[in-house]
Protein backbone atom coordinates (compact mmCIF):
# COMPACT_ATOMS: atom_id res chain seq x y z
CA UNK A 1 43.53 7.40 -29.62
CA UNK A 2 42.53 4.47 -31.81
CA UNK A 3 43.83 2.14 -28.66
CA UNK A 4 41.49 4.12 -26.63
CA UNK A 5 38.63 3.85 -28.84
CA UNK A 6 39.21 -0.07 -29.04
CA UNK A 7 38.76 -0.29 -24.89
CA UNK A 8 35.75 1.79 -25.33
CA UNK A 9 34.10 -0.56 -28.00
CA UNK A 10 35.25 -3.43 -26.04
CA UNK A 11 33.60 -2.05 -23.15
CA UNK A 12 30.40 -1.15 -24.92
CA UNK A 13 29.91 -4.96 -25.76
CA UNK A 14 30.82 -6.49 -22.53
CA UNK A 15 28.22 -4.21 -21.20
CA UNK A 16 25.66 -4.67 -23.98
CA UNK A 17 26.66 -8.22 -23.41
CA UNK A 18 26.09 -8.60 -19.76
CA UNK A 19 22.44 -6.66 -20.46
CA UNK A 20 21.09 -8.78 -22.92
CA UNK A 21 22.06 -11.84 -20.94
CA UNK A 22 19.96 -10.11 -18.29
CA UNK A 23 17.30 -9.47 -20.30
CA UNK A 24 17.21 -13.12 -21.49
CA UNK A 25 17.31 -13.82 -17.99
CA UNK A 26 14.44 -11.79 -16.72
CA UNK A 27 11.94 -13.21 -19.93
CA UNK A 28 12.99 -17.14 -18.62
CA UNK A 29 11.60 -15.68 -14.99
CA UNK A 30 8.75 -13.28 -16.10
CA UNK A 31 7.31 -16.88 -18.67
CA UNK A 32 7.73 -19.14 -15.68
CA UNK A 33 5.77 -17.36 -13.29
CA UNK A 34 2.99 -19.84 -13.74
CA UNK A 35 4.34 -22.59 -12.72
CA UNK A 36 6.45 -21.08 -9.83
CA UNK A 37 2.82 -19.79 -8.62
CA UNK A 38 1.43 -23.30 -9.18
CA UNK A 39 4.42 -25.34 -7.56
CA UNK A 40 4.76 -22.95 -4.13
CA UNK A 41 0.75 -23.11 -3.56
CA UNK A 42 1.11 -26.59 -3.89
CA UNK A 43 3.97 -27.42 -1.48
CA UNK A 44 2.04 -26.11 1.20
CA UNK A 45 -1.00 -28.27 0.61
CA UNK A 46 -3.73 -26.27 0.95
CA UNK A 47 -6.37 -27.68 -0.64
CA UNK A 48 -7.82 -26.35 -4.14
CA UNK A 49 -10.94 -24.44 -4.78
CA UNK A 50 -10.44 -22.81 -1.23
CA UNK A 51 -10.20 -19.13 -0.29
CA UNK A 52 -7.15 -19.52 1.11
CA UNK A 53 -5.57 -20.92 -1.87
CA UNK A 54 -6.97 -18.55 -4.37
CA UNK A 55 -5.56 -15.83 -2.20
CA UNK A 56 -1.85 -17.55 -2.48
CA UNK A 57 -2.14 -18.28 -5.42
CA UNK A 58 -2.71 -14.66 -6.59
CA UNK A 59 -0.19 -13.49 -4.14
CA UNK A 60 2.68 -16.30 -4.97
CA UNK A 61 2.11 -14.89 -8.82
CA UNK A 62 1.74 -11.25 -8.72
CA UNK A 63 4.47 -10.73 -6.27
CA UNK A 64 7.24 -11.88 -8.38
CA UNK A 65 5.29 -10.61 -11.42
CA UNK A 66 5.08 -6.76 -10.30
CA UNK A 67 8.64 -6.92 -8.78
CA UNK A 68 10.02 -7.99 -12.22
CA UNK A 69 8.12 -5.95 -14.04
CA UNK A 70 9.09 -2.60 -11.45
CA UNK A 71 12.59 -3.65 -12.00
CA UNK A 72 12.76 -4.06 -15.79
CA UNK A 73 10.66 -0.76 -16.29
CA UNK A 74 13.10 1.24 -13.79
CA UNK A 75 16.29 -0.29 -15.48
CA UNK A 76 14.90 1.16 -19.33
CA UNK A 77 13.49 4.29 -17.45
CA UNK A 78 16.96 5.02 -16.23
CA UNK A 79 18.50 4.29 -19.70
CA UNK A 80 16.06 6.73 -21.41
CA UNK A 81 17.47 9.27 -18.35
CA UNK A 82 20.53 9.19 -20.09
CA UNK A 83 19.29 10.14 -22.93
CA UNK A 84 17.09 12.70 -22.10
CA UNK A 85 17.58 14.97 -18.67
CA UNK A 86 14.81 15.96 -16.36
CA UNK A 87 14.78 18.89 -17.75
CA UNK A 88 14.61 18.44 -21.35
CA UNK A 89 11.75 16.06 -20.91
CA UNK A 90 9.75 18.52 -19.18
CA UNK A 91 10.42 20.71 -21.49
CA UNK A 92 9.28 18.35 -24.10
CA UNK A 93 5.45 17.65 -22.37
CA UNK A 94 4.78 20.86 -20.25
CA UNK A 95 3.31 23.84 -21.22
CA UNK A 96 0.69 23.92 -24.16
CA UNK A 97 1.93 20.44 -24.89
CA UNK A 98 0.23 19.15 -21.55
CA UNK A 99 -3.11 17.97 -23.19
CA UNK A 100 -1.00 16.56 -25.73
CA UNK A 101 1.17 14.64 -22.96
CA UNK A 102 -2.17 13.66 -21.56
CA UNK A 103 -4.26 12.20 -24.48
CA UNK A 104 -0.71 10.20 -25.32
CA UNK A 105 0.18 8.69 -22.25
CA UNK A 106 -3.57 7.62 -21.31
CA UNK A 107 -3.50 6.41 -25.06
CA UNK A 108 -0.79 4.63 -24.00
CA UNK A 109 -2.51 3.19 -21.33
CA UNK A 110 -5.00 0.83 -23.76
CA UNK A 111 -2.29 -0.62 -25.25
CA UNK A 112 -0.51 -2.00 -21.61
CA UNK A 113 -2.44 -4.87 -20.26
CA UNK A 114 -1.58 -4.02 -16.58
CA UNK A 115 -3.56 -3.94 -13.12
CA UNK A 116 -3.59 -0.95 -11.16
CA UNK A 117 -0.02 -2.31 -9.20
CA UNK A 118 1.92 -3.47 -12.46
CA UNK A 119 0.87 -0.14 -13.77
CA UNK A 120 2.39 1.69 -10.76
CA UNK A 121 6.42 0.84 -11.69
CA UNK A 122 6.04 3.23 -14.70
CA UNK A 123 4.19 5.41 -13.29
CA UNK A 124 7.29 5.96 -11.07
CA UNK A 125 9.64 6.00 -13.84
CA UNK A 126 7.65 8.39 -15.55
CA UNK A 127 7.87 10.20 -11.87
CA UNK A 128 11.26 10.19 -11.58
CA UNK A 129 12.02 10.95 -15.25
CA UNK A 130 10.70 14.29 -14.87
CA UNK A 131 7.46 13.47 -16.73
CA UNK A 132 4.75 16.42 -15.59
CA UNK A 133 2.39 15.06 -13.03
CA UNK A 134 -0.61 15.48 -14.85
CA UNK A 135 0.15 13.31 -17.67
CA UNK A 136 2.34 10.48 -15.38
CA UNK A 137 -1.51 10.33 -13.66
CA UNK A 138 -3.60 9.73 -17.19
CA UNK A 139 -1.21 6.98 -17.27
CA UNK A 140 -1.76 5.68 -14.12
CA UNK A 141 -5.48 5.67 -14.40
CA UNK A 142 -5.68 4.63 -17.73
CA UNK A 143 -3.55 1.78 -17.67
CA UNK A 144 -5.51 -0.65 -15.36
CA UNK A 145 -8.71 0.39 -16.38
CA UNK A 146 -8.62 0.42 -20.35
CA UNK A 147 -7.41 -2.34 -22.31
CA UNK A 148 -7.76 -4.25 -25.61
CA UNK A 149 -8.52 -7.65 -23.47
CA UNK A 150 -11.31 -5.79 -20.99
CA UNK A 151 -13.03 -3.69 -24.25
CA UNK A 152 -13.00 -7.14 -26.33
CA UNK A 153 -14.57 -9.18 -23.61
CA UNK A 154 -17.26 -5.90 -22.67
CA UNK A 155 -17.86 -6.25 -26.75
CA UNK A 156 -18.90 -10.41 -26.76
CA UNK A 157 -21.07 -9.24 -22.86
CA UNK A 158 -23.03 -6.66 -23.98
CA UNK A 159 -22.42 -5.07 -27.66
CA UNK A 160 -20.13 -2.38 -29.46
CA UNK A 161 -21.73 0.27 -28.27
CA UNK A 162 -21.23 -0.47 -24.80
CA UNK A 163 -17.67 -1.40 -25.43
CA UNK A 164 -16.79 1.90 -27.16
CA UNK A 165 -18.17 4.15 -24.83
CA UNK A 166 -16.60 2.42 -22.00
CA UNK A 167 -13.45 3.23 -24.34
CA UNK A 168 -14.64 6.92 -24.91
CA UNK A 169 -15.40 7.65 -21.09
CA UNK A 170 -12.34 5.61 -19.65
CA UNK A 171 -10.01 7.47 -21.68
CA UNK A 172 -11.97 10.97 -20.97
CA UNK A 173 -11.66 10.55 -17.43
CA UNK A 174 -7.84 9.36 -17.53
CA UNK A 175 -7.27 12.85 -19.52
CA UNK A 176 -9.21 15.02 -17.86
CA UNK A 177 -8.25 13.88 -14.46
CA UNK A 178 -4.53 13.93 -15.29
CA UNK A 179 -5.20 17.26 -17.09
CA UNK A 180 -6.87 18.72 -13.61
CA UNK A 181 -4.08 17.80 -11.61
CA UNK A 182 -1.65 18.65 -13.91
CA UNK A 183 -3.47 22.06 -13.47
CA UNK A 184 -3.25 21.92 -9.79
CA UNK A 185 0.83 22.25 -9.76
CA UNK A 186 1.11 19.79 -6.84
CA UNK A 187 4.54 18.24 -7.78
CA UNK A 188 5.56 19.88 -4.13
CA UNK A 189 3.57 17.31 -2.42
CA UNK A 190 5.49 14.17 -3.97
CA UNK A 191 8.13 12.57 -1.45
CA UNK A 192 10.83 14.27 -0.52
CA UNK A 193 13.44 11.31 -2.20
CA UNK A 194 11.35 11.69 -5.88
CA UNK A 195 11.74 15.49 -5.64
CA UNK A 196 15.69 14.84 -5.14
CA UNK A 197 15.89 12.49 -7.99
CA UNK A 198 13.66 14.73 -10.54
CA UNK A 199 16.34 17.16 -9.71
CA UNK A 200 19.45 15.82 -9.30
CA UNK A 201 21.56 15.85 -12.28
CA UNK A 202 23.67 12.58 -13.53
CA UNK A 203 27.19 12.48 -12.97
CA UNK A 204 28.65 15.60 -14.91
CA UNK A 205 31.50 13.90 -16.73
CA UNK A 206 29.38 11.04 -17.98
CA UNK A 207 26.46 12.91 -19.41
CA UNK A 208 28.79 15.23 -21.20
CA UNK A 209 30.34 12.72 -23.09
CA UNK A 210 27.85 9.72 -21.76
CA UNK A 211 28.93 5.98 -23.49
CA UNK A 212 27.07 2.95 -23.19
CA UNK A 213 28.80 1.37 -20.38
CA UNK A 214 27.43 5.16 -18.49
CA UNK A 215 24.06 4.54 -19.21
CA UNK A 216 23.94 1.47 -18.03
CA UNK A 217 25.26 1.90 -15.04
CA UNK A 218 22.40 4.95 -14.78
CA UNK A 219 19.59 2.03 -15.08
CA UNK A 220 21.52 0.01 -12.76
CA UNK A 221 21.73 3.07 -10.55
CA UNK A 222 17.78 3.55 -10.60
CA UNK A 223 17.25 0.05 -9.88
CA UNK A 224 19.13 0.11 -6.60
CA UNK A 225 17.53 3.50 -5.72
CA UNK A 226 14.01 2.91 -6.31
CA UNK A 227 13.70 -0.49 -5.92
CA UNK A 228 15.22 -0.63 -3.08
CA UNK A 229 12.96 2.24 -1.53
CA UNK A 230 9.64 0.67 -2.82
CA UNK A 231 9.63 -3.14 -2.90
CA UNK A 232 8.13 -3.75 0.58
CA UNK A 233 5.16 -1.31 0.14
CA UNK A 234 4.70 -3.26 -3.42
CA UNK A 235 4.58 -6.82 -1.52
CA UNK A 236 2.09 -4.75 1.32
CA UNK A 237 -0.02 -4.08 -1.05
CA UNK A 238 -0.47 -7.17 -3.21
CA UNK A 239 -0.70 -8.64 0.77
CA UNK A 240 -3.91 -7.06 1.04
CA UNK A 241 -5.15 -7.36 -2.45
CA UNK A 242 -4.61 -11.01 -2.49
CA UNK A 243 -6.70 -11.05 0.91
CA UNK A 244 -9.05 -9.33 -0.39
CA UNK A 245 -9.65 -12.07 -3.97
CA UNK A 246 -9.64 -14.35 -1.64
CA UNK A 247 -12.10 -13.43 0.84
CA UNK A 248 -14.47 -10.73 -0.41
CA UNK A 249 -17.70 -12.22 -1.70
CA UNK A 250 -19.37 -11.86 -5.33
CA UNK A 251 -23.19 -12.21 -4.01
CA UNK A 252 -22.30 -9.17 -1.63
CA UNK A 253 -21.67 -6.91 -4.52
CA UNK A 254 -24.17 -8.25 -6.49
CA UNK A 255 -27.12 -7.59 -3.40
CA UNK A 256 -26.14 -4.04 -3.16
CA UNK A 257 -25.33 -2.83 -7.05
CA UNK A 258 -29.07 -4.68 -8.17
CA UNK A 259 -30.88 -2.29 -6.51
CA UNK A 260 -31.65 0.66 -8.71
CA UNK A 261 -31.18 3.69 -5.88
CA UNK A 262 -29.49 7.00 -6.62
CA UNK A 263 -27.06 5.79 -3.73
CA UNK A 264 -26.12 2.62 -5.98
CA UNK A 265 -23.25 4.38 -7.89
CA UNK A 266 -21.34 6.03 -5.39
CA UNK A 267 -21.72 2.20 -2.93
CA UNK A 268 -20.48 0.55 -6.05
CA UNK A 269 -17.45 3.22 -6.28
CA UNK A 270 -16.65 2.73 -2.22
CA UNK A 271 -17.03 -1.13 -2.90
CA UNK A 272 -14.35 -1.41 -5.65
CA UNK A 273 -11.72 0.84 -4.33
CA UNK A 274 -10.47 -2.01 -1.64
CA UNK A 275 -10.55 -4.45 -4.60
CA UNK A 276 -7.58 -6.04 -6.73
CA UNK A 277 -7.96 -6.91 -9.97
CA UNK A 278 -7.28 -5.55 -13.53
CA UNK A 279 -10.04 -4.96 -15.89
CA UNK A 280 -10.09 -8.48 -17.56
CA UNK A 281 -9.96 -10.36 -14.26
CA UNK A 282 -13.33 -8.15 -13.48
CA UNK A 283 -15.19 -8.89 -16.33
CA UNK A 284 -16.21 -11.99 -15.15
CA UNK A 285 -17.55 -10.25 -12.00
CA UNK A 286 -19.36 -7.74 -14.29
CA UNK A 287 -21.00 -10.81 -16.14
CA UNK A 288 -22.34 -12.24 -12.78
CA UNK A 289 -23.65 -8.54 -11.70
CA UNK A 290 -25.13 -8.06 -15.19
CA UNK A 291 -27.33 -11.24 -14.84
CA UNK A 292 -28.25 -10.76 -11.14
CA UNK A 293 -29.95 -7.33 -12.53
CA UNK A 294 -27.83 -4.95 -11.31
CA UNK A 295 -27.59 -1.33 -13.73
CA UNK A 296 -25.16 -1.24 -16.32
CA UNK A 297 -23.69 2.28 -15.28
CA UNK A 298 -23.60 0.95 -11.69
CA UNK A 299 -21.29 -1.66 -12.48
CA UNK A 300 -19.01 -0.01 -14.76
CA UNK A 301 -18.61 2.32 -11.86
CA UNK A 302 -17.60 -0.36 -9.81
CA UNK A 303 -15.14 -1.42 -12.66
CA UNK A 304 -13.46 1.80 -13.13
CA UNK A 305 -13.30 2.21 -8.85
CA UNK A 306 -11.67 -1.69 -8.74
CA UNK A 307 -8.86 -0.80 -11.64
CA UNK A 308 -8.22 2.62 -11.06
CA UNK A 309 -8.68 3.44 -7.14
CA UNK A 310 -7.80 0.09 -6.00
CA UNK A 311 -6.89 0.38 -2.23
CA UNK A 312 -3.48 -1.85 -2.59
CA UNK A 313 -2.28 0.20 -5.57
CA UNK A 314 -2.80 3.40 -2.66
CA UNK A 315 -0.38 1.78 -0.65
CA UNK A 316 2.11 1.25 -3.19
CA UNK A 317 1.80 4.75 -4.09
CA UNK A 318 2.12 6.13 -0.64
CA UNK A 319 5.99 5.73 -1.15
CA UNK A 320 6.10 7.98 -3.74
CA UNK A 321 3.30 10.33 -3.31
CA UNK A 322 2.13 12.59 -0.03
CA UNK A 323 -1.17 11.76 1.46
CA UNK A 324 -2.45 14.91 0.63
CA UNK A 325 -1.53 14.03 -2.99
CA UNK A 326 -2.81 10.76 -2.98
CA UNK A 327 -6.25 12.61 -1.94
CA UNK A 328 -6.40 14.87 -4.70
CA UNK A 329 -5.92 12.23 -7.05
CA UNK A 330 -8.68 9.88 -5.69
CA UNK A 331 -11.07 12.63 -5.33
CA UNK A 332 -10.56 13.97 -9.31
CA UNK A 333 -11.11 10.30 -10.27
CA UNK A 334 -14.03 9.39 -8.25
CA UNK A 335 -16.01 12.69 -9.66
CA UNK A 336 -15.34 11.22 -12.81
CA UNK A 337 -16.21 7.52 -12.21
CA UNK A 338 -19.52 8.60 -10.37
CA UNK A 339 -19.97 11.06 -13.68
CA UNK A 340 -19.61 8.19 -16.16
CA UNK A 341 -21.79 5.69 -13.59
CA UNK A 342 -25.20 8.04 -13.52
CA UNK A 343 -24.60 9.03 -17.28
CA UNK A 344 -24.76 5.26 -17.84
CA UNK A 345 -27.39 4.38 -16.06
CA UNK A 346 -29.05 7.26 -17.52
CA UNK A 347 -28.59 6.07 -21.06
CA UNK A 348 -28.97 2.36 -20.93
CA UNK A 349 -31.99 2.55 -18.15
């Protein structure tokens, strides 16, 4: 017995040895991201302050960036797993504790600097964990579109007040659209291969008596499964979303959101959903429409519709979620963007 426990200790540190070596690993990669972006823009010689080489650039860095990011994410998801079955973790968030589930995770959300695609790996850990639907979705929204970095720049643009109810109506309509679908019970439409792993139990013998060495091979496990099943949609749709920094044009946006119509809101929402960009890299977008004239509720609409509905993360999604799914979600979200947009421009006219 106490020969056997030695193996299993020795184990335990090889394995917690080989994982933090990884982990080391993955921070070197993840801080050098940069420079990688920098140096493979620049071997092709395109020339700066182009189109074209704004669009690689942004797709030479978020490529690698999201891809680390889903992988690390997945690994810890599949840890926790271990930890904490399916089951057990619904238990833990459904029911009465829903809203609960919903206020934390979009809570959550502020405090996770991602865009709408970084967002999108924990969204499918959360998935796959068993997390309900609803509150994996106030997440999702809230992650990309409120954060510490977008409400302090909105706070030096144009004052606290503006800044806190952004805060107050971003995280309302992260809740209550997670809450609504949530509601909706539509866990049926997710892919067939997320259904199978919300379901499928671990390895009997190792969650009974699970040891380290077990639950690291269960992240290691989730890596190869979902990675493997969603890293070409996740290069897709930064594709398009780099196209589209590249190419789409500020004075455009700024033409059609200046004009003080009725119809301004809902074109600003259908303008930002084939954008890419998280709510920082916006800002500066906001400033220009701002100054051009355009209404204040108008273009947070347009904010909310570029970090929350953004076309790319869609595509990313489609691997996990049904398109009837993916409809549900986008139409509970754009009833609350267009909500918040009119109330703005109602307030502030």
């Amino acid at each position: 017995m106490f020969s056997l426990s030695r193996t299993n200790d020795a184990v335990a540190a090889r394995s917690l040895g080989a994982v933090g070596v990884g982990v080391v690993l993955w921070a070197i990669l993840y801080s050098q991201l940069g420079w990688f972006a920098d140096w493979l823009v620049g071997t092709l010689a395109v020339p700066p302050d182009t189109r074209l080489h704004d669009a690689l650039a942004f797709f030479a860095y978020d490529t690698p960036k999201v891809l680390l990011l889903l992988t690390l994410v997945v690994f810890a998801m599949g840890v926790m797993r271990s930890f904490f079955s399916p089951e057990r973790t619904r238990s833990m968030l459904a029911g009465r504790r829903e809203g609960i589930g919903n206020l934390l995770a979009a809570s959550l959300g502020i405090v996770t600097p991602f865009c709408s695609c970084s967002a999108v790996p924990l969204f499918i850990g959360f998935v796959s964990a068993g997390v309900p639907l609803g509150v994996t979705f106030s997440f999702l929204i809230s992650a990309p579109m409120v954060n510490e970095v977008a409400l302090g720049l909105l706070f030096g643009l144009v004052g606290w007040r503006v800044a806190l109810a952004y805060l107050g109506f971003g995280l309302g309509v992260a809740i209550v659209a997670g809450w609504v679908i949530g509601r909706l019970h539509l866990e049926h439409w997710l892919e067939s291969w997320v259904l199978d792993l919300r379901t499928t139990p671990s390895d009997p013998e190792a969650m009974e008596h699970p040891t380290v060495a077990h639950r690291i091979d269960a992240g290691l496990d989730a890596v190869r499964d979902i990675v493997g099943r969603v890293w070409h949609w996740v290069i897709l749709g930064i594709a398009v979303g780099a196209l589209i920094h590249g190419y789409v044009p500020a004075e455009l946006l700024a033409t059609i959101m200046g004009r003080g119509e009725w119809w301004s809101v809902p074109a600003a929402v259908l303008l930002g959903v084939p954008m890419y960009s998280n709510a920082a890299g916006i800002i500066p977008v906001v400033e220009a429409l701002l100054g051009k004239g355009a209404a204040l509720g108008t273009v947070l609409a347009f904010m909310m519709s570029v970090t929350a509905l953004s076309f790319p993360e869609m595509i990313i999604l489609r691997k996990v979620l049904s398109l009837r799914l993916i409809a549900v979600f986008v139409g509970v979200v754009t009833i609350g963007i267009l909500a918040v947009g009119f109330l703005f421009n109602a307030l502030f006219a």
